[in-house]
C-alpha atoms as a PDB file:
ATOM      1  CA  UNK A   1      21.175  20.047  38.353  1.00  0.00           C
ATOM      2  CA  UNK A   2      24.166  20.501  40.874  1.00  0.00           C
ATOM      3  CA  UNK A   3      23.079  24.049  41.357  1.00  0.00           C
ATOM      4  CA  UNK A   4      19.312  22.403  42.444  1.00  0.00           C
ATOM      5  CA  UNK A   5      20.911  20.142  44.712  1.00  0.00           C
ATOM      6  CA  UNK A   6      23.448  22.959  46.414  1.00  0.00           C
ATOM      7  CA  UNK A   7      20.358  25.327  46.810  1.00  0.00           C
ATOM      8  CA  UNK A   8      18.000  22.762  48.142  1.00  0.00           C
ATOM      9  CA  UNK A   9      20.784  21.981  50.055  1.00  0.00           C
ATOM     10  CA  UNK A  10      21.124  25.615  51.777  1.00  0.00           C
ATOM     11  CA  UNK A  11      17.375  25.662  52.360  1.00  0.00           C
ATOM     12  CA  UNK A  12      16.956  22.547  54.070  1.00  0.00           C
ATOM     13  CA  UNK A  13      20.431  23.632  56.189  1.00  0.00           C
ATOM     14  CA  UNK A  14      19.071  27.171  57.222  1.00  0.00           C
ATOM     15  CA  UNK A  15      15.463  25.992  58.222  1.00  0.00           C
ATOM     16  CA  UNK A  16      17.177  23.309  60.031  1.00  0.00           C
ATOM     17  CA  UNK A  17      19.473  26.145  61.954  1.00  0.00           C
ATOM     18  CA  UNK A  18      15.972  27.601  62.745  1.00  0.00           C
ATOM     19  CA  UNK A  19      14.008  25.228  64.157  1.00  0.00           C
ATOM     20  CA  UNK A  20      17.345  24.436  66.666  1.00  0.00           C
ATOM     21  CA  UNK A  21      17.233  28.005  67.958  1.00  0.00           C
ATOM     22  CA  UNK A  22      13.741  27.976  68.612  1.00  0.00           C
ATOM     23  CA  UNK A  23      14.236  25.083  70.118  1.00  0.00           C
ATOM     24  CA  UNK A  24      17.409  26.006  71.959  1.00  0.00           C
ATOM     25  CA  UNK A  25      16.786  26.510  75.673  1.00  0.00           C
ATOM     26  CA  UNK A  26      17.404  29.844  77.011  1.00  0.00           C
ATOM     27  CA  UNK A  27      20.208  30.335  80.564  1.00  0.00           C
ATOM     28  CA  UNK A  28      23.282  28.764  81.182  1.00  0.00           C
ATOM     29  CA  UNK A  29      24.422  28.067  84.904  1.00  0.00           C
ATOM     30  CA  UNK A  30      27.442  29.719  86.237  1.00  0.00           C
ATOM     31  CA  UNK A  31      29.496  29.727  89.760  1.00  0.00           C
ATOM     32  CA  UNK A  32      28.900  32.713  91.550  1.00  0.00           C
ATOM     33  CA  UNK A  33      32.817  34.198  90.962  1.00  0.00           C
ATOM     34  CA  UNK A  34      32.013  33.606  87.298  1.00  0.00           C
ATOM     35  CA  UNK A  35      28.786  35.415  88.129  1.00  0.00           C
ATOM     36  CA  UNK A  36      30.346  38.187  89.312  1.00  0.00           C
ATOM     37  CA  UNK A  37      33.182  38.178  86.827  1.00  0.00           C
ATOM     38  CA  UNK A  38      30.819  38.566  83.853  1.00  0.00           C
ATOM     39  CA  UNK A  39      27.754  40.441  85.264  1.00  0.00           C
ATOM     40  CA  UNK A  40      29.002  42.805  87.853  1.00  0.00           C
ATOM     41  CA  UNK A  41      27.479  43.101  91.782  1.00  0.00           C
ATOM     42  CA  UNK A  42      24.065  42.223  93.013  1.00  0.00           C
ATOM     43  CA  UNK A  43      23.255  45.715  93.675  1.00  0.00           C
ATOM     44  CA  UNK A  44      19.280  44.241  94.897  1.00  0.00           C
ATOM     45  CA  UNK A  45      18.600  40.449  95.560  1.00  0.00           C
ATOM     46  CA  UNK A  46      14.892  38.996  96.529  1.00  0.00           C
ATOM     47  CA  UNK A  47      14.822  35.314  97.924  1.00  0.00           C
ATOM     48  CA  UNK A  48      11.543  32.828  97.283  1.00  0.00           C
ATOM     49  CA  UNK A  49      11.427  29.780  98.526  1.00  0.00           C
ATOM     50  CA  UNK A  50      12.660  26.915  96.291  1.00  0.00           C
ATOM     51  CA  UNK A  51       9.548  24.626  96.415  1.00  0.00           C
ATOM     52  CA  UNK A  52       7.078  27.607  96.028  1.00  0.00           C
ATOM     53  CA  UNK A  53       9.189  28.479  92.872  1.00  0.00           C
ATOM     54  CA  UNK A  54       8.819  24.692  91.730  1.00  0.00           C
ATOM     55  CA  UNK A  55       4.665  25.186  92.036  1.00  0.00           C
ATOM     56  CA  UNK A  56       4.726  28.379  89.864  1.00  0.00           C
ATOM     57  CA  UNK A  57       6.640  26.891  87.473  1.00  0.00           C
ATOM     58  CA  UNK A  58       4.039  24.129  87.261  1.00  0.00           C
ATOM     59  CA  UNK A  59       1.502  27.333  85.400  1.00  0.00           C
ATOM     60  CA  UNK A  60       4.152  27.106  82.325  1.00  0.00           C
ATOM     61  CA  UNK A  61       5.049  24.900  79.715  1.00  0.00           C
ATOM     62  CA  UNK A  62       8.332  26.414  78.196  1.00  0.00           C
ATOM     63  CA  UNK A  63       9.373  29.874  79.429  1.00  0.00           C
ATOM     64  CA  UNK A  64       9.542  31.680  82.717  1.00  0.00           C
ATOM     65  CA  UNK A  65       9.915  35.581  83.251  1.00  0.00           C
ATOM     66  CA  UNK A  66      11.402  37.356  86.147  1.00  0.00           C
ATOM     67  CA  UNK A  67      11.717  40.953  87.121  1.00  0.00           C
ATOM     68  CA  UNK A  68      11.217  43.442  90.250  1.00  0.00           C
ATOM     69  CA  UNK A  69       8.692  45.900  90.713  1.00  0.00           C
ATOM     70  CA  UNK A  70       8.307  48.363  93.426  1.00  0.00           C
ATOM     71  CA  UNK A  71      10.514  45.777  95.902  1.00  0.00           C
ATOM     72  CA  UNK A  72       8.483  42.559  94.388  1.00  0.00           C
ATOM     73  CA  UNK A  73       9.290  39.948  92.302  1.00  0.00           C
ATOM     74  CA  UNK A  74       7.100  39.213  89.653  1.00  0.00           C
ATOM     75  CA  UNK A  75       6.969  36.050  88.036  1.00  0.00           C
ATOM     76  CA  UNK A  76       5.437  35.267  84.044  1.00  0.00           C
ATOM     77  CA  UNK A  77       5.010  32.505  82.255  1.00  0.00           C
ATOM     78  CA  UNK A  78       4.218  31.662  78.554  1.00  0.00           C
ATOM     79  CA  UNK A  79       3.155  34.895  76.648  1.00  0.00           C
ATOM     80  CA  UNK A  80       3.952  37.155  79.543  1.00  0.00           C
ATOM     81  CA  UNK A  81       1.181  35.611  81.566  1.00  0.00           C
ATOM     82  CA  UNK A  82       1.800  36.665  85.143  1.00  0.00           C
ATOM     83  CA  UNK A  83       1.954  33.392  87.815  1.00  0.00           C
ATOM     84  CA  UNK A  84       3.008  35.172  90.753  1.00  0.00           C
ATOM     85  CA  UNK A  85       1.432  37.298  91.812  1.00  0.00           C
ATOM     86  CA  UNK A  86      -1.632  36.318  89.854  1.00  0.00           C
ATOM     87  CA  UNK A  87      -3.078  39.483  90.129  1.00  0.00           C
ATOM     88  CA  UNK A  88      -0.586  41.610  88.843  1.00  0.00           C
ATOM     89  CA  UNK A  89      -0.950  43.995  85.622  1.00  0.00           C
ATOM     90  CA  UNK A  90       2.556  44.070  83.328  1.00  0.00           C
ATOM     91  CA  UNK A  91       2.649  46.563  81.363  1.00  0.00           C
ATOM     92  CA  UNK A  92       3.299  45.617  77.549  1.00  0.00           C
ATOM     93  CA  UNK A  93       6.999  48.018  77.705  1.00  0.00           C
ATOM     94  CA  UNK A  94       8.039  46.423  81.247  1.00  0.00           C
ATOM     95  CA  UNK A  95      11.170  44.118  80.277  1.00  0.00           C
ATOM     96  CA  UNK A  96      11.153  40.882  82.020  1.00  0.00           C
ATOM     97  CA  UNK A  97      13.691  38.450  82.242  1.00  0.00           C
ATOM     98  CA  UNK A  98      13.092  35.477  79.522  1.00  0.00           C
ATOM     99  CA  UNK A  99      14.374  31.836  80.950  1.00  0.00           C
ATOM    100  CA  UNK A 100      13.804  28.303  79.667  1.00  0.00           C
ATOM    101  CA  UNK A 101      12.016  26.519  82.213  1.00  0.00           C
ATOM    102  CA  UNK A 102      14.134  23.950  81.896  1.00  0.00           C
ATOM    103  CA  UNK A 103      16.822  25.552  82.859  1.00  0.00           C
ATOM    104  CA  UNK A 104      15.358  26.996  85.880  1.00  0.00           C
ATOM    105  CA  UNK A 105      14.588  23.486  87.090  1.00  0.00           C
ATOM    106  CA  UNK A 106      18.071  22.253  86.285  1.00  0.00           C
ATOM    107  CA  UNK A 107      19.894  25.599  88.332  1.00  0.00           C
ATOM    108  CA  UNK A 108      17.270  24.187  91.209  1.00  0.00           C
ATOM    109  CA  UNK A 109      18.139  20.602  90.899  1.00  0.00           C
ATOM    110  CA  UNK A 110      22.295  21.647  90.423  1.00  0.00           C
ATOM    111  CA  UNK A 111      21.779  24.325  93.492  1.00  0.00           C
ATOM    112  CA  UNK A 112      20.106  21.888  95.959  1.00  0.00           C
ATOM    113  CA  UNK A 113      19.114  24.607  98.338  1.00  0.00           C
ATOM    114  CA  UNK A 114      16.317  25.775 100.083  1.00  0.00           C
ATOM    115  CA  UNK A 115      16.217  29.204  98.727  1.00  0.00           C
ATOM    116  CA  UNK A 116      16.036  30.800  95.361  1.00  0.00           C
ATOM    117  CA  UNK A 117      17.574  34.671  95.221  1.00  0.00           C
ATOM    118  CA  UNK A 118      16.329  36.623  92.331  1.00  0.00           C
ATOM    119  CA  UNK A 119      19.531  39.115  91.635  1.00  0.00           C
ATOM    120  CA  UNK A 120      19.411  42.652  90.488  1.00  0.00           C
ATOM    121  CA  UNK A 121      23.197  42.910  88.872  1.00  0.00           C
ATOM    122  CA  UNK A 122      24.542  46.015  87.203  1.00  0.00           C
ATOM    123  CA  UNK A 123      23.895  45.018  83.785  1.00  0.00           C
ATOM    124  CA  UNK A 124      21.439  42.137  84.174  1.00  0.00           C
ATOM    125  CA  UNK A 125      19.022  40.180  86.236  1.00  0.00           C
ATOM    126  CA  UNK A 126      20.530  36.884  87.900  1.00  0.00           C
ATOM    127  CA  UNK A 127      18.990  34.081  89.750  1.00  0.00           C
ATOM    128  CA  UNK A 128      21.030  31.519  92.408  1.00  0.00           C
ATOM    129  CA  UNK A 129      20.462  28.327  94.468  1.00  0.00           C
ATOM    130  CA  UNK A 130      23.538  27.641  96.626  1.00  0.00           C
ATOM    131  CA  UNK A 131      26.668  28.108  94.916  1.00  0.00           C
ATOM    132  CA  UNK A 132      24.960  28.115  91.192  1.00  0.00           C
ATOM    133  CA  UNK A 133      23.930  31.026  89.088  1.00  0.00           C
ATOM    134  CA  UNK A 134      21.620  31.325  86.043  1.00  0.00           C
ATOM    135  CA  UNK A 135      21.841  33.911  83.546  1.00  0.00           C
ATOM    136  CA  UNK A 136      22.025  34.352  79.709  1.00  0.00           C
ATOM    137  CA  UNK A 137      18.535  35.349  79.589  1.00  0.00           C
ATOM    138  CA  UNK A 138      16.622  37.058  76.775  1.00  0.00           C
ATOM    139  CA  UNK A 139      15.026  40.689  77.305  1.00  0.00           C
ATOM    140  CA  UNK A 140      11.083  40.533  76.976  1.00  0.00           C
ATOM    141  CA  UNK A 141      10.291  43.241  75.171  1.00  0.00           C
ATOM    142  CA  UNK A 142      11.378  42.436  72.169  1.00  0.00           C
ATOM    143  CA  UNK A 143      12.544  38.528  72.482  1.00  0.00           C
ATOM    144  CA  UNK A 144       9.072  37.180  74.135  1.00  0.00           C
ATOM    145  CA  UNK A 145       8.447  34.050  71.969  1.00  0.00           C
END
């Protein structure tokens, strides 16, 4: 009977791991010498305006993509779906950028600034608002859900 309990135990403790990091929301803010410190240079930056980003970000309910393509930034949403420009084609093996949307919103309300500057580093993709920056994002392919 103990050895029931104990593995009922495990199950219910590993599905309950899962469903937290599902759940878990993706970026963590940084100051820009931490920035630097961890994720090398901005070798190519892009700036959007701040309340244009907050409209685009209206088009998804939990994720939003970034990347740059041929001196553009393209923005996606939930299942890759592309929200700026609208028109754009992504090709299925073009990595994005995966960030909570929450977290996007929070480096925006932490930031307070005008501007939004979508960062090509030397290892990653970055974005800032004033002195804050996000990162800890998830490659898209192969972590898109």
């Amino acid at each position: 009977m103990k050895r029931l309990n104990y593995a009922i135990f495990l199950l219910t403790l590993v599905f309950t791991s899962a469903s937290f990091s599902q759940t878990e929301a993706i970026g963590k803010i940084f100051t820009e010498a931490q920035a630097q410190e961890f994720y090398g240079s901005v070798v190519e930056s892009y700036t959007m305006n701040a309340d244009t980003l907050l409209n685009l970000l209206k088009s998804t309910d939990d994720k939003v993509m970034f990347s740059i393509e041929k001196d553009k930034i393209i923005i996606a949403g939930d299942g890759r779906e592309p929200i700026y420009p609208k028109n754009v084609t992504i090709p299925k093996d073009k990595v994005l950028r995966v960030f909570s949307k929450s977290k996007v919103l929070e480096l925006l309300a932490v930031g307070r600034k005008n501007d939004v500057v979508i960062q090509l580093r030397e290892v990653t993709t970055t974005l800032e608002n004033g002195a804050t920056v996000l990162e800890r994002s998830y490659p898209c392919p192969p972590h898109c859900d």
